[in-house]
C-alpha atoms as a PDB file:
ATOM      1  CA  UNK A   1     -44.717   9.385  -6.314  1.00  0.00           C
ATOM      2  CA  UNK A   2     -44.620  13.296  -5.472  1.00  0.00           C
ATOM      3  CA  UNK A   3     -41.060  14.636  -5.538  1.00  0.00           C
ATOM      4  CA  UNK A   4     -40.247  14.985  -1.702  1.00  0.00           C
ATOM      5  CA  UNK A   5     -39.051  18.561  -0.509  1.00  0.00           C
ATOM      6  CA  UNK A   6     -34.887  18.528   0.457  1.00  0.00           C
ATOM      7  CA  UNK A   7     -34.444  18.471   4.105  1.00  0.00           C
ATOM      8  CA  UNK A   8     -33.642  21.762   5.486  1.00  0.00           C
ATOM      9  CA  UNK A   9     -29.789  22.275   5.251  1.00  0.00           C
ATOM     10  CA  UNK A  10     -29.192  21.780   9.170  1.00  0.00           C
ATOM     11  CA  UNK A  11     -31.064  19.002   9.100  1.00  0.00           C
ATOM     12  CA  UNK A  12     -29.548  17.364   6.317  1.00  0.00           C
ATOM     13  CA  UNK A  13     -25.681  18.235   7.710  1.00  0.00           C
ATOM     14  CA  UNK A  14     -27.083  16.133  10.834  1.00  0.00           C
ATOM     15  CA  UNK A  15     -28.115  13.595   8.968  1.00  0.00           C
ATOM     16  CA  UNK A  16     -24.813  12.901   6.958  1.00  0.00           C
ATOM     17  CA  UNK A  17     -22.786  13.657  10.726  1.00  0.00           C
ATOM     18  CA  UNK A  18     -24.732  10.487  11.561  1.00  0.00           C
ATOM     19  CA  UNK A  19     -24.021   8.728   7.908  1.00  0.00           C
ATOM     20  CA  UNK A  20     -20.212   9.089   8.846  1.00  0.00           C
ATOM     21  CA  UNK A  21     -20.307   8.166  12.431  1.00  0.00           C
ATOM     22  CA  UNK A  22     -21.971   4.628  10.941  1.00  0.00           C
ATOM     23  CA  UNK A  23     -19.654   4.360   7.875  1.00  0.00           C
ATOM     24  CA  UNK A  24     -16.843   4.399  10.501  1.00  0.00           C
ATOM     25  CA  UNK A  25     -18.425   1.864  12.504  1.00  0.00           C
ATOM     26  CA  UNK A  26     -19.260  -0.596   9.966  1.00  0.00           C
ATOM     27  CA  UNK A  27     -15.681  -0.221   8.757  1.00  0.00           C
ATOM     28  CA  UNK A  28     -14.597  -1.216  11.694  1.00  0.00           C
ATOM     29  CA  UNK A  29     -17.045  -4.235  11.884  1.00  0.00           C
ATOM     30  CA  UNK A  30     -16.011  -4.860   8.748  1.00  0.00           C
ATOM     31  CA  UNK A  31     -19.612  -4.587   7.798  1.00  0.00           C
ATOM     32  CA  UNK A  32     -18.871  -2.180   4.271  1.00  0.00           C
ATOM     33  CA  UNK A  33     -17.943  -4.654   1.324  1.00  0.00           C
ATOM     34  CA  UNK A  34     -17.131  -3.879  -2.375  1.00  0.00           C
ATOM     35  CA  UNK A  35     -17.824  -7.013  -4.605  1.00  0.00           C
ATOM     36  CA  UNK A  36     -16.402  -7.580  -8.151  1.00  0.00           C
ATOM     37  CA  UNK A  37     -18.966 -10.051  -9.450  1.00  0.00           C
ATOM     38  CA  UNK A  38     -21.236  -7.522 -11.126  1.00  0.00           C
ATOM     39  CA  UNK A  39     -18.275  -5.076 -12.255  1.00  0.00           C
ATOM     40  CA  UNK A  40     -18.527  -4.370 -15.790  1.00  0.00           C
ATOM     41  CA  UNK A  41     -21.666  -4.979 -16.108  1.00  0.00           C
ATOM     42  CA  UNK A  42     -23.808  -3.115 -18.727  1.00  0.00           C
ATOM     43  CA  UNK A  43     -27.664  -1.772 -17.962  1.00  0.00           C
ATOM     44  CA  UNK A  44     -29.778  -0.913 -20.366  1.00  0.00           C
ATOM     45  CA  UNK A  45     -32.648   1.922 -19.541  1.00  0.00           C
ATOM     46  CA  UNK A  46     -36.294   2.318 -20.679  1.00  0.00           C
ATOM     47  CA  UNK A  47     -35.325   5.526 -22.316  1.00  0.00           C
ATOM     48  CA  UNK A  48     -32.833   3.926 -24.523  1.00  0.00           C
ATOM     49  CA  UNK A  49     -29.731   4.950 -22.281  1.00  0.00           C
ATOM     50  CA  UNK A  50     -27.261   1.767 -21.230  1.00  0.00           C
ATOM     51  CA  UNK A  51     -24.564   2.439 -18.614  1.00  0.00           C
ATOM     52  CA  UNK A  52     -22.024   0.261 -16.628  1.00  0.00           C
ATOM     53  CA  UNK A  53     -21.679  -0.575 -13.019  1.00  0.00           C
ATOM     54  CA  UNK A  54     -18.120   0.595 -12.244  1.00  0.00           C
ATOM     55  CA  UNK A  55     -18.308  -0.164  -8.463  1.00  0.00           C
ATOM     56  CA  UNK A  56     -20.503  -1.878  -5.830  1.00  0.00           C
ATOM     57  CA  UNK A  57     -20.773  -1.523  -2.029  1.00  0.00           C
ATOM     58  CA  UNK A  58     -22.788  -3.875   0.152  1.00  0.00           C
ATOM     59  CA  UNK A  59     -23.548  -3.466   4.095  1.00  0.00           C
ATOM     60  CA  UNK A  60     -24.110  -6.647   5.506  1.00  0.00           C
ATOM     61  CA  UNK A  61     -26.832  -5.915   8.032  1.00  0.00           C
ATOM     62  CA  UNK A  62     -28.815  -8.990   7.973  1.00  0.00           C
ATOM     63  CA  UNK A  63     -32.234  -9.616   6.506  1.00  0.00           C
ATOM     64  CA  UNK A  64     -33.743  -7.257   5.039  1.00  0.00           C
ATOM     65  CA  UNK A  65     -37.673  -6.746   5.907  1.00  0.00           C
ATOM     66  CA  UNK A  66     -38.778  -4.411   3.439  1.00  0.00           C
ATOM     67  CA  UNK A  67     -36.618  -4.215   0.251  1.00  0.00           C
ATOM     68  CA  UNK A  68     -37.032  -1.038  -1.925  1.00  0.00           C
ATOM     69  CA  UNK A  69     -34.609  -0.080  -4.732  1.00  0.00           C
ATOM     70  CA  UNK A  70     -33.733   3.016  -5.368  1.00  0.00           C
ATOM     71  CA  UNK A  71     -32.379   5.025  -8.799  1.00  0.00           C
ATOM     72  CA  UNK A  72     -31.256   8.216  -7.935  1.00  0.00           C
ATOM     73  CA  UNK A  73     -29.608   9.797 -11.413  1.00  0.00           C
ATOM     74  CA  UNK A  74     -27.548  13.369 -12.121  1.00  0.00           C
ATOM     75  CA  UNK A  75     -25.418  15.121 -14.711  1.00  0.00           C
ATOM     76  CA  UNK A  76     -22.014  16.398 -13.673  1.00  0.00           C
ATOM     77  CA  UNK A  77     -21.480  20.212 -14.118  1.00  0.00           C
ATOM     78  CA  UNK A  78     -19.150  21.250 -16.062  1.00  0.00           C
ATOM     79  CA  UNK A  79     -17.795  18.148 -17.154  1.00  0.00           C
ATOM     80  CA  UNK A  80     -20.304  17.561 -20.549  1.00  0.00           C
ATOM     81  CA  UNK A  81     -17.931  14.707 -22.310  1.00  0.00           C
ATOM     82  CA  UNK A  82     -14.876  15.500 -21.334  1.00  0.00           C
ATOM     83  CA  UNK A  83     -13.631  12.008 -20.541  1.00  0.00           C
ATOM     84  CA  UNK A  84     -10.426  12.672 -17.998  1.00  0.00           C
ATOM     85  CA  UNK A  85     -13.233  14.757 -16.004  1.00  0.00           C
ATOM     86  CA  UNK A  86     -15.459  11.671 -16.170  1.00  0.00           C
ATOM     87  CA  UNK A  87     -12.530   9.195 -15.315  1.00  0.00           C
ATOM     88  CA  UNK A  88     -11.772  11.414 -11.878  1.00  0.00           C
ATOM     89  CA  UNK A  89     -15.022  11.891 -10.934  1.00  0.00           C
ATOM     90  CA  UNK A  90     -15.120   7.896 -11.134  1.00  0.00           C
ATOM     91  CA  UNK A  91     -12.226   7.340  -8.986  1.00  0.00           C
ATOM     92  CA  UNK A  92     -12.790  10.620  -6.515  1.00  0.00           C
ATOM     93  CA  UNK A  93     -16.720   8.946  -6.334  1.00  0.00           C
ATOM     94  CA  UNK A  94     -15.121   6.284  -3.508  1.00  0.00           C
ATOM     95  CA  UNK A  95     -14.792   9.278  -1.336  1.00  0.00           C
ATOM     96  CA  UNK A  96     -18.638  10.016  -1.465  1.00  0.00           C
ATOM     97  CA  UNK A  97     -19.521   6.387   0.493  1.00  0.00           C
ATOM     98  CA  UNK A  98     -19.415   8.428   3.797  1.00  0.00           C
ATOM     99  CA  UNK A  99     -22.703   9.693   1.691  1.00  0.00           C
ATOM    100  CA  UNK A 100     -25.122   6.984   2.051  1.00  0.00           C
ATOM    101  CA  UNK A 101     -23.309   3.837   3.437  1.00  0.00           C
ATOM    102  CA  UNK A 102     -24.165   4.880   6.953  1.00  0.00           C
ATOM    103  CA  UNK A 103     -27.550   5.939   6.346  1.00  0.00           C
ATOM    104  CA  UNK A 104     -30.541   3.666   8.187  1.00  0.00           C
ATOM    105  CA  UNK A 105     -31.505   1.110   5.804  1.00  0.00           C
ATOM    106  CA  UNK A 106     -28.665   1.563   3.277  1.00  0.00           C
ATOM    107  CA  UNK A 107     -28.187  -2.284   1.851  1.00  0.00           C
ATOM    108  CA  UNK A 108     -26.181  -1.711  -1.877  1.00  0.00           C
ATOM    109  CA  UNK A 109     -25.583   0.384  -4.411  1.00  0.00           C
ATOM    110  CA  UNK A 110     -24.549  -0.243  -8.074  1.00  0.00           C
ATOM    111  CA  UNK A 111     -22.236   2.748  -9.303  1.00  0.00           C
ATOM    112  CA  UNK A 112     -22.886   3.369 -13.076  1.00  0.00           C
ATOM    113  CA  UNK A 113     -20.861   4.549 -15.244  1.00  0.00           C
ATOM    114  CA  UNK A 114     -22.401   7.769 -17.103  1.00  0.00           C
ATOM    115  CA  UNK A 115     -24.054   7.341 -19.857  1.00  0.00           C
ATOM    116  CA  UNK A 116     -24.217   8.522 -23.905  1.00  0.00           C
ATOM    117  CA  UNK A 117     -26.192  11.617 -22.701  1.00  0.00           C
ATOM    118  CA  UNK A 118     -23.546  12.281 -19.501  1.00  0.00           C
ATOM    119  CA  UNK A 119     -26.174  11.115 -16.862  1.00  0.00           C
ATOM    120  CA  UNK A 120     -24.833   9.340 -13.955  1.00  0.00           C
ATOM    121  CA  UNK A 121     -27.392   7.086 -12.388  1.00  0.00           C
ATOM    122  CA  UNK A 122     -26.815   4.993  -8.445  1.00  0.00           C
ATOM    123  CA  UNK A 123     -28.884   1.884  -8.300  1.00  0.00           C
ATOM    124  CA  UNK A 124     -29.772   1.049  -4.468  1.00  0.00           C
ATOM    125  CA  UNK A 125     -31.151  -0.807  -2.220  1.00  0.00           C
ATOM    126  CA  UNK A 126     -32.988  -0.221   0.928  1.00  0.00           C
ATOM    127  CA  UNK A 127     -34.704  -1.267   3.808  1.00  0.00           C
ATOM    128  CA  UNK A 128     -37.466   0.797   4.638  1.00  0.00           C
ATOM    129  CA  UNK A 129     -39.276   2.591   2.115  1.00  0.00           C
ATOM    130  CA  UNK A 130     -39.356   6.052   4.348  1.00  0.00           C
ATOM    131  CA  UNK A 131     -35.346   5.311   4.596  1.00  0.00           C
ATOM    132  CA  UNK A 132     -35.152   5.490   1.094  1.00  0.00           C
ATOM    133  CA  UNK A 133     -36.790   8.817   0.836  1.00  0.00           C
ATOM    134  CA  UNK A 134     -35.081  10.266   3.948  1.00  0.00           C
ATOM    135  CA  UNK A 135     -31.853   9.606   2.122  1.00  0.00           C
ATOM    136  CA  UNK A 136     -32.780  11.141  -0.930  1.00  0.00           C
ATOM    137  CA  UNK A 137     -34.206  14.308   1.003  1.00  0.00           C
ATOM    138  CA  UNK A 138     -30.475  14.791   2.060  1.00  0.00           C
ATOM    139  CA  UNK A 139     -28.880  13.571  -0.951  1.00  0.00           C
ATOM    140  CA  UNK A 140     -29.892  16.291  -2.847  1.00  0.00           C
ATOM    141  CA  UNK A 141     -27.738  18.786  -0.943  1.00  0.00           C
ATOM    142  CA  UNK A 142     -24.279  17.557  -2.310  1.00  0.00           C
ATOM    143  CA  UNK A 143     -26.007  16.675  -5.506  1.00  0.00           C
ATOM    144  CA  UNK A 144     -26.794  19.849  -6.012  1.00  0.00           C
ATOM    145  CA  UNK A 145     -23.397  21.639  -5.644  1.00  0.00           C
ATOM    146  CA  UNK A 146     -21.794  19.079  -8.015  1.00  0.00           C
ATOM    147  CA  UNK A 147     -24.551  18.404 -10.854  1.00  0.00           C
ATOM    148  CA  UNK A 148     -26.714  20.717 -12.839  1.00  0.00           C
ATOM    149  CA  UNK A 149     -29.867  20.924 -10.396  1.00  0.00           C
ATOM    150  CA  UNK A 150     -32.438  20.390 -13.187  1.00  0.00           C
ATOM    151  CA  UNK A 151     -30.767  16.909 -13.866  1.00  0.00           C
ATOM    152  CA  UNK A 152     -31.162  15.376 -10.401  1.00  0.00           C
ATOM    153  CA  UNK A 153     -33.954  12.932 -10.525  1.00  0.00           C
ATOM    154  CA  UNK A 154     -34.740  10.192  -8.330  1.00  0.00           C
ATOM    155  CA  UNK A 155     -37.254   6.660  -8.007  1.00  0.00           C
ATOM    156  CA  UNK A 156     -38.192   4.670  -5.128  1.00  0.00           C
ATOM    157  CA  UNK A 157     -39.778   1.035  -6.233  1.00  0.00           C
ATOM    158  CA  UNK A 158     -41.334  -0.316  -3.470  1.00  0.00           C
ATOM    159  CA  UNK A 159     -41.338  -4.045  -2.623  1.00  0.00           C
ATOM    160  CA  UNK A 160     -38.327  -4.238  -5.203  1.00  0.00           C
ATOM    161  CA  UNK A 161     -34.752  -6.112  -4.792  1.00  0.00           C
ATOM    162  CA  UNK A 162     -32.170  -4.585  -6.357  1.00  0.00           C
ATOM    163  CA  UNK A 163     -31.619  -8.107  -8.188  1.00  0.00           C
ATOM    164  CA  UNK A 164     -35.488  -8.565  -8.796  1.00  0.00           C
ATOM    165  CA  UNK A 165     -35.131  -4.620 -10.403  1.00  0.00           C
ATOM    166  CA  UNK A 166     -32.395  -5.425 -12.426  1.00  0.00           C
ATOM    167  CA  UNK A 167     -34.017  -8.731 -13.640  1.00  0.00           C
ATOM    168  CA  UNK A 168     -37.355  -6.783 -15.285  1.00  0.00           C
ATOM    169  CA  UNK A 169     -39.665  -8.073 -12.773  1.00  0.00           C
ATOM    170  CA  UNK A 170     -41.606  -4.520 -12.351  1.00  0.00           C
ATOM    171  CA  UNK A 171     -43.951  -5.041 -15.614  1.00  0.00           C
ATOM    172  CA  UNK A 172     -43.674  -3.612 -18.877  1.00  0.00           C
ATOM    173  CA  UNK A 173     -41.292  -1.138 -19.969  1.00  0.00           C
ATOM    174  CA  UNK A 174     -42.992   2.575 -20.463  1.00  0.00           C
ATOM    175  CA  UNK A 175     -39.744   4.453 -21.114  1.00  0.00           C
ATOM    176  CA  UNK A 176     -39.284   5.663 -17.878  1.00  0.00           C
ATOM    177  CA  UNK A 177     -35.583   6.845 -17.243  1.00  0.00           C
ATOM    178  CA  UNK A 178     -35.223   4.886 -13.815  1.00  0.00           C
ATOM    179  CA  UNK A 179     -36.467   1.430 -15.132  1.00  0.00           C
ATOM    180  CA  UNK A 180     -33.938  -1.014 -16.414  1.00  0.00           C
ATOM    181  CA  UNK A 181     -34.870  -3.486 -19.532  1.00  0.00           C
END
């Protein structure tokens, strides 16, 4: 897949008004959930990387019609392995939900921890392949300020569960950052 352009900046501030209008609202529906059950749990990566989920958030919106997962990684500036850093960023991170929960076609994300080489990775999924990208096209705004810009990668897996991701069901390994093991 070609690496999509950002959204132009006005564009993308629109886009994340709209993300927190809809994170309010499904907090009030009591649509935005954070499940324990896969806290803690370790990942291992095609390019010999392993990290561990640290939080999950779920939006229940229904059935999903076209699942797509989504890998989006980045390396903090300035914070190399300076553990405190990394242990504030993880608990200031809850504060960046109003960042894709509200977004069309948001269904989860797995927050990882960061891992031996300092890169942070968010494992998602979506419904809607073009939601998926739209996301990322504004994602890499904030990303940007925060993380070093030539770390800020991102993969889309079409007709992909986050679970059916996670469980190696996308074909052999080729050491691809993005792909679990």
């Amino acid at each position: 897949m070609s690496t999509p352009q950002p959204l132009p900046w006005p564009q993308a501030l629109s886009a994340f008004g709209r993300c927190l209008v809809d994170v309010v609202r499904s907090l009030r529906q009591r649509r935005l959930h954070q499940p324990s059950a896969n806290l803690g749990r370790g990942i291992a990566f095609a390019d010999g990387t392993r990290a561990a989920v640290y939080r999950e958030t779920v939006r229940s919106n229904g059935p999903v019609t076209e699942p797509v997962s989504l890998i989006v990684a980045f390396r903090l500036r300035w914070v190399g392995g300076n553990r405190v850093a990394h242990r504030l960023f993880r608990v200031e991170s809850v504060c960046n939900t109003v960042l894709f929960a509200g977004f069309d076609g948001f269904v989860s994300k797995l927050w990882m921890t960061a891992d031996h080489k300092h890169m942070y990775r968010g494992v998602y999924e979506w419904d809607g392949y073009d939601s998926a990208v739209d996301y990322v096209r504004a994602l890499w705004w904030p990303l940007m300020v925060v993380s070093r810009r030539d770390s800020i990668r991102f993969h889309v897996v079409g007709e992909s569960t986050r679970a059916s991701l996670l469980d190696g069901a996308h074909g052999d390994s080729d050491g691809s950052w993005w792909q679990p093991v």
